[in-house]
Protein backbone atom coordinates (compact mmCIF):
# COMPACT_ATOMS: atom_id res chain seq x y z
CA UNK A 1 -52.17 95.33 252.65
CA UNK A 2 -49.15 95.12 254.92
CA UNK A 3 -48.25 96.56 258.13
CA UNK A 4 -45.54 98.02 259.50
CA UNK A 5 -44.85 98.90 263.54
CA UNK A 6 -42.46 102.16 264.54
CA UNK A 7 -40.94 103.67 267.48
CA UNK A 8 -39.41 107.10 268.10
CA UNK A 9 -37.79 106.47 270.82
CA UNK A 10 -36.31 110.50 272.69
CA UNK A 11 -35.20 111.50 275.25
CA UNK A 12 -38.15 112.69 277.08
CA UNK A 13 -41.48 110.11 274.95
CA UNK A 14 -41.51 107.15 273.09
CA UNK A 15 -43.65 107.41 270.65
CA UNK A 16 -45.26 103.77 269.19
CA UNK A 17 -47.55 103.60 265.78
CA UNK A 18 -48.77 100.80 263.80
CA UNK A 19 -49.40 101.77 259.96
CA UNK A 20 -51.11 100.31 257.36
CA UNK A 21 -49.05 99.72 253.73
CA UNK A 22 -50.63 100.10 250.63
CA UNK A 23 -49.90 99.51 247.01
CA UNK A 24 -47.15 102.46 246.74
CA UNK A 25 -45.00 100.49 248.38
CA UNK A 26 -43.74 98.20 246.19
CA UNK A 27 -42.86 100.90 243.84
CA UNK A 28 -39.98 101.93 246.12
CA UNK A 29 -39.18 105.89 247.25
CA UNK A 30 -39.37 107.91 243.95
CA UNK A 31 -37.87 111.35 244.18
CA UNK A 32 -40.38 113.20 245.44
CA UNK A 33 -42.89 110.94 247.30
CA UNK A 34 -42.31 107.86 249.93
CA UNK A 35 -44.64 104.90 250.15
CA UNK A 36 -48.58 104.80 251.11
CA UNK A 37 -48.79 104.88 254.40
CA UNK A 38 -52.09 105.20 257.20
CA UNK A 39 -51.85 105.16 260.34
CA UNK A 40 -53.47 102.83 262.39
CA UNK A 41 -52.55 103.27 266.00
CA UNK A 42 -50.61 105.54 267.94
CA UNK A 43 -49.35 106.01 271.30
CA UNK A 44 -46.81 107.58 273.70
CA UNK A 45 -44.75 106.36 276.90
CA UNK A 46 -42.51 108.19 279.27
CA UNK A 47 -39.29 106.87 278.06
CA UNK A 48 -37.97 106.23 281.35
CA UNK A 49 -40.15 103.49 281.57
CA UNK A 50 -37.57 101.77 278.95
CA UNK A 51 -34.91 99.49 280.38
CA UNK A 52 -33.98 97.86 277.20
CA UNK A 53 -34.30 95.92 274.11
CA UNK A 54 -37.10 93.52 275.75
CA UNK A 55 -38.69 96.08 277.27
CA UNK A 56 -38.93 98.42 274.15
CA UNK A 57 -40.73 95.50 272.33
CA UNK A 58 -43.29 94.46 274.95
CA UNK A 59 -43.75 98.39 275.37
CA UNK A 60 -44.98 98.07 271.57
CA UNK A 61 -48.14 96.07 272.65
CA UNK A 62 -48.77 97.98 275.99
CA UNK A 63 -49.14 101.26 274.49
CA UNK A 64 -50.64 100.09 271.00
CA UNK A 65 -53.22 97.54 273.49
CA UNK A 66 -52.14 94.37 271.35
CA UNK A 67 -51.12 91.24 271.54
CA UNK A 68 -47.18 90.69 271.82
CA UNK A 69 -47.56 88.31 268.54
CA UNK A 70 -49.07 90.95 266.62
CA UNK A 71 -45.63 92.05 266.05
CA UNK A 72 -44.81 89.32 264.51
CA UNK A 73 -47.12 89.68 261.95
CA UNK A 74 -45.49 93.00 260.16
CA UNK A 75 -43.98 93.46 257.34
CA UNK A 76 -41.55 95.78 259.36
CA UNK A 77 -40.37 96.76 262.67
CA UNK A 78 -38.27 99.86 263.42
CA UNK A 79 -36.97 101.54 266.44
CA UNK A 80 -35.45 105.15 266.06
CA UNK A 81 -33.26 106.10 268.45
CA UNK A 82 -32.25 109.66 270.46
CA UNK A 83 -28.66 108.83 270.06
CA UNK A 84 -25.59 107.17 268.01
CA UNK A 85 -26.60 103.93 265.99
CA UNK A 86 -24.32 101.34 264.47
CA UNK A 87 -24.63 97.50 263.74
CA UNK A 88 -27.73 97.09 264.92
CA UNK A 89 -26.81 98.51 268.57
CA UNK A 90 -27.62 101.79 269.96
CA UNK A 91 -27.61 104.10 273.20
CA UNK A 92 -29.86 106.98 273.65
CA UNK A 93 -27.95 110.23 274.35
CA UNK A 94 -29.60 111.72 276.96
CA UNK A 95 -30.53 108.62 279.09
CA UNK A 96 -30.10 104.90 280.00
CA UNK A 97 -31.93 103.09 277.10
CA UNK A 98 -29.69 100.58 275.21
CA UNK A 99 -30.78 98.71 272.47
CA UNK A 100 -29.44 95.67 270.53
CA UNK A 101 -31.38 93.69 267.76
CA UNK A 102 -29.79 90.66 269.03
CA UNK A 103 -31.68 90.88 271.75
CA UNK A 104 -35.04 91.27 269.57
CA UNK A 105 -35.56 87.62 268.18
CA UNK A 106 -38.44 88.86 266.08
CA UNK A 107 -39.85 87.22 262.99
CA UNK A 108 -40.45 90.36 260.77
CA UNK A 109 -37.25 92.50 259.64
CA UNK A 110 -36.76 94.49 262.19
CA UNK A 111 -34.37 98.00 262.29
CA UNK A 112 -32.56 100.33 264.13
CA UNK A 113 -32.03 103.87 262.81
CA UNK A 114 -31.37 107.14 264.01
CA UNK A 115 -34.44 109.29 265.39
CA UNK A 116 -33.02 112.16 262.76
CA UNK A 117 -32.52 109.34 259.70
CA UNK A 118 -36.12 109.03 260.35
CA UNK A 119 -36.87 112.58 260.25
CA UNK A 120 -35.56 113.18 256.59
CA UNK A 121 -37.59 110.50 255.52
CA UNK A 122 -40.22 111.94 256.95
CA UNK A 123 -39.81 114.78 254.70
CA UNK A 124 -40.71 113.74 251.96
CA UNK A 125 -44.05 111.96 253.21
CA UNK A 126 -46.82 114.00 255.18
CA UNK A 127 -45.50 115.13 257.42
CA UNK A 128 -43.12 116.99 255.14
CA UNK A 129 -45.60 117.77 252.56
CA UNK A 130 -48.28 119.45 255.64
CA UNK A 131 -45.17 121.60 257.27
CA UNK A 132 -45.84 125.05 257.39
CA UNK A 133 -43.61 127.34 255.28
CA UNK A 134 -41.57 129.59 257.42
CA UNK A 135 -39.71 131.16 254.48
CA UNK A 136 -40.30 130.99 251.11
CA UNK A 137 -38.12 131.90 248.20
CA UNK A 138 -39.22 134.43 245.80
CA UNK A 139 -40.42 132.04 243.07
CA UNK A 140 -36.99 133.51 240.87
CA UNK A 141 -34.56 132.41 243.25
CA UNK A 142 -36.35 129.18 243.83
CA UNK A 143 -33.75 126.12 243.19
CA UNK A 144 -35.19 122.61 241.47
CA UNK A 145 -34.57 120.10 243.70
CA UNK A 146 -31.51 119.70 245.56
CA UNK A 147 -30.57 117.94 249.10
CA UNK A 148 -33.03 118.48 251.70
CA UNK A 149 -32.18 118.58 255.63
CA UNK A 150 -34.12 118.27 258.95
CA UNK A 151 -32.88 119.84 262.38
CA UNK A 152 -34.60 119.65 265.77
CA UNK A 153 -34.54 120.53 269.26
CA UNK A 154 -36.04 118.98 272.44
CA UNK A 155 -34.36 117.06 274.73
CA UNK A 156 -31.09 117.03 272.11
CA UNK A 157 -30.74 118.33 268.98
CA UNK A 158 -30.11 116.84 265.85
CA UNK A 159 -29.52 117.13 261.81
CA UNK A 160 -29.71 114.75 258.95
CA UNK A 161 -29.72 115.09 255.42
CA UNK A 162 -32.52 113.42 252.57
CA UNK A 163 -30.61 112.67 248.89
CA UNK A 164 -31.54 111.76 245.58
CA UNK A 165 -30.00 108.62 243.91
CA UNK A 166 -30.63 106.59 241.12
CA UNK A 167 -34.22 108.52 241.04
CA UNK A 168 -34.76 107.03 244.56
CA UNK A 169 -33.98 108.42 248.21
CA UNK A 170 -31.47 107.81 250.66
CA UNK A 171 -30.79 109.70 254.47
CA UNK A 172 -27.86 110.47 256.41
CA UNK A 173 -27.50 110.56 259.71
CA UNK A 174 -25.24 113.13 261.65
CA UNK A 175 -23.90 114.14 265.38
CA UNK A 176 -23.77 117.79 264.69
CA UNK A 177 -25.82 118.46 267.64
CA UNK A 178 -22.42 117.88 269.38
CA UNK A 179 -20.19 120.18 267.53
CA UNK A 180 -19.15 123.01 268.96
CA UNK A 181 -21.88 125.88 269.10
CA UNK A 182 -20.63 128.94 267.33
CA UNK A 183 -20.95 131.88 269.67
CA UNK A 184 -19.72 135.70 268.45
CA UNK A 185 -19.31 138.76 269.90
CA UNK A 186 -18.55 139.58 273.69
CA UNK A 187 -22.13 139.17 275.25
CA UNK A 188 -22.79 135.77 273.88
CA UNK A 189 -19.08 135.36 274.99
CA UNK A 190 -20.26 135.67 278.55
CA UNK A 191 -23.40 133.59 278.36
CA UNK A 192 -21.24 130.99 277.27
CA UNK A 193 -18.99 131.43 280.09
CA UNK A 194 -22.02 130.85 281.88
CA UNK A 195 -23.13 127.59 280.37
CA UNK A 196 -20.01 126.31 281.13
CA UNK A 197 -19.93 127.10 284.91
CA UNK A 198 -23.42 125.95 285.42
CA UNK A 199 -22.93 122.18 283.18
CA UNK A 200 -19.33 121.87 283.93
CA UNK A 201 -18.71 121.38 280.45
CA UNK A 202 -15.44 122.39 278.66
CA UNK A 203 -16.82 122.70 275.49
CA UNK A 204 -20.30 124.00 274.79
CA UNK A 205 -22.25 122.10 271.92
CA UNK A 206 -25.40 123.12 270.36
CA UNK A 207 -27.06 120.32 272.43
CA UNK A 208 -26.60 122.45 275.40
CA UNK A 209 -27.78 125.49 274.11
CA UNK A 210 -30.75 124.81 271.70
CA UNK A 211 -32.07 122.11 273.98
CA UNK A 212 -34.86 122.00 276.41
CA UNK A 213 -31.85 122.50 279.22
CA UNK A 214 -30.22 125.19 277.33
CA UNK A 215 -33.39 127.38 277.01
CA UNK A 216 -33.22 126.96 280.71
CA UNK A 217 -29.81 128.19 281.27
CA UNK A 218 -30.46 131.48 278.53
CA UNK A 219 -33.53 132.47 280.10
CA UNK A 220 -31.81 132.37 283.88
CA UNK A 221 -28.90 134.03 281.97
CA UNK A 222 -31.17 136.55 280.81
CA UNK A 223 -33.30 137.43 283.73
CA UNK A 224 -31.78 135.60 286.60
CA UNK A 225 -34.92 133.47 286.90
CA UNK A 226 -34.71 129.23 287.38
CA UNK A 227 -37.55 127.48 285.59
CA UNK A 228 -37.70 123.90 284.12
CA UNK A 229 -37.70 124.25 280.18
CA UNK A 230 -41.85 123.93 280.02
CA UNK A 231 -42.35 127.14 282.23
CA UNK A 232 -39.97 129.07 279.90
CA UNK A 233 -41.45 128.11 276.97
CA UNK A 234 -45.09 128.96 278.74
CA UNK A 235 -43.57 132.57 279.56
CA UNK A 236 -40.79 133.68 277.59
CA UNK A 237 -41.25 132.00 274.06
CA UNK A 238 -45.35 132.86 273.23
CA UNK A 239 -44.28 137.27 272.80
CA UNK A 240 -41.39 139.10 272.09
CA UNK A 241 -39.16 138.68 274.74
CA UNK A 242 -35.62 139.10 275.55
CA UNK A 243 -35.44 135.06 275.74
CA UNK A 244 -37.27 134.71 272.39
CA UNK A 245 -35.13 137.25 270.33
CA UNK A 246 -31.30 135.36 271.91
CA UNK A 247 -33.50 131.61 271.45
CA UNK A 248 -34.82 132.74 267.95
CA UNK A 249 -30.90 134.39 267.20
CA UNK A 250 -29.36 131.67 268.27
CA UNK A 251 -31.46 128.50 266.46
CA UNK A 252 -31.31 130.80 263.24
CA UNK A 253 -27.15 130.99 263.31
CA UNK A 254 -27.59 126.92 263.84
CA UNK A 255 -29.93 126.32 260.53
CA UNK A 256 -28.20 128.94 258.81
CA UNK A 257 -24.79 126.67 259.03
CA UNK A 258 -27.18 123.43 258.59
CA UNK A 259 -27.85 125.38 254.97
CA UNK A 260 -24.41 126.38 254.04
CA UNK A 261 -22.54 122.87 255.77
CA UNK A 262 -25.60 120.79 253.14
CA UNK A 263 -26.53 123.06 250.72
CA UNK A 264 -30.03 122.21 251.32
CA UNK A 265 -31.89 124.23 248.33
CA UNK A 266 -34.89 120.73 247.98
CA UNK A 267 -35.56 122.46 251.52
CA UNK A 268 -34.56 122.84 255.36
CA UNK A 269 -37.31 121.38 257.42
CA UNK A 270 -37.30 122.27 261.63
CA UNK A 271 -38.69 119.40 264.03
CA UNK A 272 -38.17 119.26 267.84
CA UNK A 273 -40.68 119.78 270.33
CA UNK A 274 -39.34 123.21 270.74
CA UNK A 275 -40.23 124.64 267.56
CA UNK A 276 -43.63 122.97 267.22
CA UNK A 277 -44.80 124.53 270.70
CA UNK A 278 -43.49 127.99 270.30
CA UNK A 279 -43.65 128.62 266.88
CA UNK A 280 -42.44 132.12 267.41
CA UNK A 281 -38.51 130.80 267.78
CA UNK A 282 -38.53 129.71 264.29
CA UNK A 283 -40.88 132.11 262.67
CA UNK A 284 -40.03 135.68 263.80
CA UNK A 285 -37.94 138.25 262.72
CA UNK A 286 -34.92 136.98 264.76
CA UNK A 287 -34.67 134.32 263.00
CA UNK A 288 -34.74 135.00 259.71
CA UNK A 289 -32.66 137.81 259.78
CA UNK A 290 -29.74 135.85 261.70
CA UNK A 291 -30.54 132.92 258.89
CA UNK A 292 -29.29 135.47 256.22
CA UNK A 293 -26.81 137.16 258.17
CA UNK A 294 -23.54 136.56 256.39
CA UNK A 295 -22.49 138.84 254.08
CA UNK A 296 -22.02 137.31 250.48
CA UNK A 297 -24.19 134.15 251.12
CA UNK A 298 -27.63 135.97 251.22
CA UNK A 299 -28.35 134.86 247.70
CA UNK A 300 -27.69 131.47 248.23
CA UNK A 301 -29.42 131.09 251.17
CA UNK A 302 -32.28 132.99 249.82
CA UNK A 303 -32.64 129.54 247.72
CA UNK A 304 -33.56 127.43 250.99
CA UNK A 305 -37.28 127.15 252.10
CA UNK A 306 -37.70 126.73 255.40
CA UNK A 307 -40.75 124.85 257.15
CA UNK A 308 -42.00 124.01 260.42
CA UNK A 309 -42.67 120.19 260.75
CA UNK A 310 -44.99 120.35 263.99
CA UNK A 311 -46.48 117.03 263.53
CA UNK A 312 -45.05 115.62 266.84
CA UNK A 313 -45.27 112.03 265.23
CA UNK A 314 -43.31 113.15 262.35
CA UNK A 315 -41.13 110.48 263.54
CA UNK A 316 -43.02 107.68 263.53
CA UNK A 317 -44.15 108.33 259.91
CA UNK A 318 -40.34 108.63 258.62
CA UNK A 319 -39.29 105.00 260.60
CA UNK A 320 -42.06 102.68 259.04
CA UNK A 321 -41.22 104.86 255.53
CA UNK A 322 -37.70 103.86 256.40
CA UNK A 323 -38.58 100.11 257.62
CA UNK A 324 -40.29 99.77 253.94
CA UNK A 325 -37.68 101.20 252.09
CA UNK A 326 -35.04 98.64 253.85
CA UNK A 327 -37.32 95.91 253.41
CA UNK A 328 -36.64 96.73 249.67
CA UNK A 329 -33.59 96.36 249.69
């Protein structure tokens, strides 16, 4: 039995996990299942205690209390990063954290991926399979396979996309979290007028409005009140609020183009710390009628279920699925 170690590293927590391997494995990522996986240890640091790529690995055996050459014992060894990855290098979006396998020097294989690429192989493991349906095709208009995405919000926001090939699965990562948000109509006109004034941005992604930070700015939008992200969520995102209808609105226009832009029918799957502690901006009425508001596309997107992934380790189950399936490579 092998092991493999995984970080999610976001804005806000690193997450750390070792995992157990089993027999699966070596059978590669089928269609519809990812390796045998259980999870040994699990732990989370404030990510601002991460300098860089040293620091990331000796934070491995501080949080998971082992010995720094237990590492080098694992079959794998994956980091997934908040933030643009290429070549081994990486820099986390929203904060200082730079990382560079060069730097690592570590016996096992070890990788550097995307926090999303993880998420859409966490999809198709547990995590995936335990989500909680938020809507459901009528079992007529319910498509047979097809690409399946993850989105979430936190401290950023992010998409990625899980694919079929050669009966086997692949992800792809994306940056969509910085495209431009897609605001209509003359009120949400104004609030983006005022997410502009108060960020001094030019152009107002979805990273600023979905986000931890741009809950912040709707809710002092809405009712002139400043609170740090946690207290809205504690008072405007548990009822029906003014905040929870624009948040809910607003997050169901951004999976709605997720599902057209991917043509996710295997699935659309919602992470983010968000989501998984207010499950009301996701699964109320807002939502899902902003999700199928487009006149001619109903049908289509009728196709996509839709489920809450609020297991906040998700990530750490899709990098050491994704540190296996390299490994097999």
């Amino acid at each position: 039995m092998g092991r493999v170690f995984a970080a999610d590293i976001g804005g806000t927590s690193a997450r750390f996990a070792s995992f157990f391997s089993g027999g699966g494995a070596a059978r590669g990522f089928g269609a519809d299942s990812v390796p045998d996986l259980e999870p040994e240890r699990a732990a989370w640091l404030p990510t601002s205690e991460l300098t860089d790529t040293a620091g990331a690995l000796a934070a491995f055996s501080r949080a998971l209390d082992m010995p720094p050459e237990a590492l080098d014992t694992a079959d794998a060894l994956v980091f997934a990063l908040a933030g643009p990855v290429a070549g081994g290098r990486g820099s986390l979006t929203n904060g200082a954290l730079r990382l560079d396998l060069a730097d690592a020097r570590r016996p096992p294989p070890t990788f550097l991926i995307n926090d999303f690429l993880a998420q859409a192989y966490a999809c198709a493991g547990r995590p995936g399979k335990s989500a909680r349906p938020v809507i459901a095709p009528a079992e007529e208009a319910r498509a047979s396979g097809g690409p399946r995405a993850v989105v979430g919000a936190g401290t950023g926001l992010g998409m990625a996309v899980l694919c079929e090939r050669g009966g086997g699965l692949f992800a792809l990562p994306s940056e969509v979290g910085h495209a431009d948000f897609p605001f209509t109509g003359e009120e949400e006109s104004r609030f983006q007028e005022f997410v502009r004034e108060h960020t001094g941005l030019s152009r107002v992604a979805g990273d600023a409005v979905l986000t931890g930070r741009g809950l912040a700015l709707l809710h002092r939008y809405l009712t002139g009140e400043s609170l740090i992200p946690r207290e809205v969520s504690r008072i405007a995102l548990r009822d029906d609020t003014p905040t929870l209808r624009w948040y809910a609105r607003l997050y169901g226009r951004f999976c709605r183009n997720v599902a057209l832009t991917t043509l996710c029918t295997g699935g659309l799957w919602i992470a983010g710390g968000i989501a998984a502690d207010n499950p009301l901006a996701v699964t109320s009425e807002s939502f899902a009628e902003e999700f199928f508001a487009l006149p001619g596309f109903e049908p289509l997107l009728r196709r996509v279920p839709v489920f809450l992934m609020d297991d906040k380790n998700s990530g750490l189950w899709g990098a050491a699925y994704a540190g296996l399936l390299f490994t097999m490579r």
